[in-house]
Protein backbone atom coordinates (compact mmCIF):
# COMPACT_ATOMS: atom_id res chain seq x y z
CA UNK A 1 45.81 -50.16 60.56
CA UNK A 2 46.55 -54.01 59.75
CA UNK A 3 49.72 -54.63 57.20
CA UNK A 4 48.09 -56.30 54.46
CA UNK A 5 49.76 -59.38 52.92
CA UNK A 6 51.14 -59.08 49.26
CA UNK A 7 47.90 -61.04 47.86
CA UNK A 8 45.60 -59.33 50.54
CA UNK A 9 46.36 -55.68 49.45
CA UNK A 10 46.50 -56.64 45.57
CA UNK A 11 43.10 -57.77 45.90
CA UNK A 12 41.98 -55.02 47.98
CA UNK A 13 43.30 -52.96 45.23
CA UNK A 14 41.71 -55.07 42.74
CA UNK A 15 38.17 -53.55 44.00
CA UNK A 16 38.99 -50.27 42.15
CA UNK A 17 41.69 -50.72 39.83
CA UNK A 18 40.33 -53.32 37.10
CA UNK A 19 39.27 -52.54 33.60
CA UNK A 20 36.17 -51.66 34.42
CA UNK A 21 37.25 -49.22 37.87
CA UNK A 22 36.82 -45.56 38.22
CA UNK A 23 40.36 -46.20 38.99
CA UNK A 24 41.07 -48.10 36.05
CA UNK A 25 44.53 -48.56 36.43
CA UNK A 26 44.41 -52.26 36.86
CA UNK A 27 48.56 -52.55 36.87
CA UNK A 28 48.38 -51.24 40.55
CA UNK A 29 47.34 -54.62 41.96
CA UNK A 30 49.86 -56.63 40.35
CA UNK A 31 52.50 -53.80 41.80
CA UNK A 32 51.60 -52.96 45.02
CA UNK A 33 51.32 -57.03 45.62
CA UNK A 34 55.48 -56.98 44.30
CA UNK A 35 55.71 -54.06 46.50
CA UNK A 36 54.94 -55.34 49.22
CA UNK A 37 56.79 -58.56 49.06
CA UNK A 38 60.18 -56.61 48.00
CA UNK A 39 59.49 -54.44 51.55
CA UNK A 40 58.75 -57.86 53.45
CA UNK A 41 61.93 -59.25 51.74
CA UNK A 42 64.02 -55.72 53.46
CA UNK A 43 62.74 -55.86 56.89
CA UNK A 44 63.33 -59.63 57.22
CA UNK A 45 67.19 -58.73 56.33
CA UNK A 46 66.71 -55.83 58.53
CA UNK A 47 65.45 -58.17 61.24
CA UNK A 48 68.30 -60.72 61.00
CA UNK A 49 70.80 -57.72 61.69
CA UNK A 50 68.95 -56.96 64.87
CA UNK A 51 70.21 -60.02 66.63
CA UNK A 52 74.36 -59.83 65.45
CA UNK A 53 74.04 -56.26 66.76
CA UNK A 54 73.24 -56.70 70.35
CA UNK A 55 75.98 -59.07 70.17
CA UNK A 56 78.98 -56.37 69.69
CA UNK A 57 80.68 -55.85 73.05
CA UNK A 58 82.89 -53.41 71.56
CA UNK A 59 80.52 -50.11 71.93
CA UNK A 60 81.87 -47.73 69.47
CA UNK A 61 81.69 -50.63 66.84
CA UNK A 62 78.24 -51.56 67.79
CA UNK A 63 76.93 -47.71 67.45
CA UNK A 64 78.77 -47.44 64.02
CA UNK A 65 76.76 -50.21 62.74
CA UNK A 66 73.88 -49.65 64.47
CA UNK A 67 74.05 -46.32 62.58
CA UNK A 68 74.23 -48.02 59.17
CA UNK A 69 71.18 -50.10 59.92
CA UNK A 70 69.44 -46.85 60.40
CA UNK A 71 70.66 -45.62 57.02
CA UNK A 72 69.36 -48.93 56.19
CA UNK A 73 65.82 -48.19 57.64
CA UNK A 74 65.29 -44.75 56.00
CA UNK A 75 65.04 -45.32 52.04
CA UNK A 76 62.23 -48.37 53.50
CA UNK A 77 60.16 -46.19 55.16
CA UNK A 78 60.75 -43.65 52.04
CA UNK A 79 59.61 -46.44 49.82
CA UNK A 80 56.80 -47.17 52.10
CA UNK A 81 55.56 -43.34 51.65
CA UNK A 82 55.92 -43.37 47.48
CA UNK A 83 54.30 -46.50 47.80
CA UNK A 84 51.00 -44.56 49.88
CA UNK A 85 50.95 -42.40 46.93
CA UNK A 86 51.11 -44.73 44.08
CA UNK A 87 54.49 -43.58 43.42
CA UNK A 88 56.11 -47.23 42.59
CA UNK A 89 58.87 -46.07 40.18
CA UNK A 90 60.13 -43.79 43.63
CA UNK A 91 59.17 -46.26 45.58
CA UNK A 92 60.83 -49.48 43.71
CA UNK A 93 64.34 -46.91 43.80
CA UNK A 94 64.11 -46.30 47.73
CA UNK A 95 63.62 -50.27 47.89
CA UNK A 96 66.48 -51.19 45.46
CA UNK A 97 68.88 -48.44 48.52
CA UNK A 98 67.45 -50.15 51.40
CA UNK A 99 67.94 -53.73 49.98
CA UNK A 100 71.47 -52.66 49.45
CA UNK A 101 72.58 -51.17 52.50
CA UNK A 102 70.87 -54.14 54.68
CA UNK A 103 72.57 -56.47 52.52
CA UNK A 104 75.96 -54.49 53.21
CA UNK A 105 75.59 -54.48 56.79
CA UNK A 106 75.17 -58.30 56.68
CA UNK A 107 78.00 -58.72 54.84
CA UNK A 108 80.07 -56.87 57.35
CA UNK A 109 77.86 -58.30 59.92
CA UNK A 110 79.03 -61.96 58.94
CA UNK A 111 82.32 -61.24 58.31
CA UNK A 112 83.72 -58.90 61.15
CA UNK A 113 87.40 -57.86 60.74
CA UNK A 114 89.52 -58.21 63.80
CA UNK A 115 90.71 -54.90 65.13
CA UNK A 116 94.34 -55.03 64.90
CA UNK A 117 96.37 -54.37 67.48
């Protein structure tokens, strides 16, 4: 399937959820649209890591942090899931750790430390 954008899925969502829905939960549009935008906002810092890692030479550096970017990756795609099931307190929390860690891996990503020698 196509990824929605924020506004594209919150009115998609609109359809069913309003006042007037079966659904009737008309808070899900207005969520899943900040859902969506906070995921966006975590795989564009994901992204930006992608480049400064193919740019370690030193391998057992470059696998280290390539391993924190996929510790990075997993509460997103946890999020993602919660998110499928209208789960957005679960989801928001698995957000909040992958915003984290990506932001902590381009911290260290900006500001390597010399090995010493």
């Amino acid at each position: 399937g196509q990824l929605l954008s924020p506004k594209a899925l919150a009115t998609r969502c609109q359809k069913c959820h309003n006042e007037k829905g079966v659904g009737s939960h008309p808070e899900f549009p207005a969520q899943a649209s900040k859902m969506m935008e906070s995921i966006r906002e975590v795989r564009d810092l994901l992204n930006q890591a992608k480049p400064l890692l193919r740019r370690i030479k030193d391998r057992e550096i470059r696998q280290r942090l390539e391993e924190q970017y996929r510790q990075a990756e997993v509460p997103l795609i946890e999020a993602v899931n919660f998110a499928h099931s209208f789960v957005f307190d679960s989801s928001a929390d698995r957000r909040e750790v992958a915003r984290r860690r990506a932001e902590a891996l381009l911290e260290i990503l900006a500001n390597p430390v010399s090995p010493r020698r």
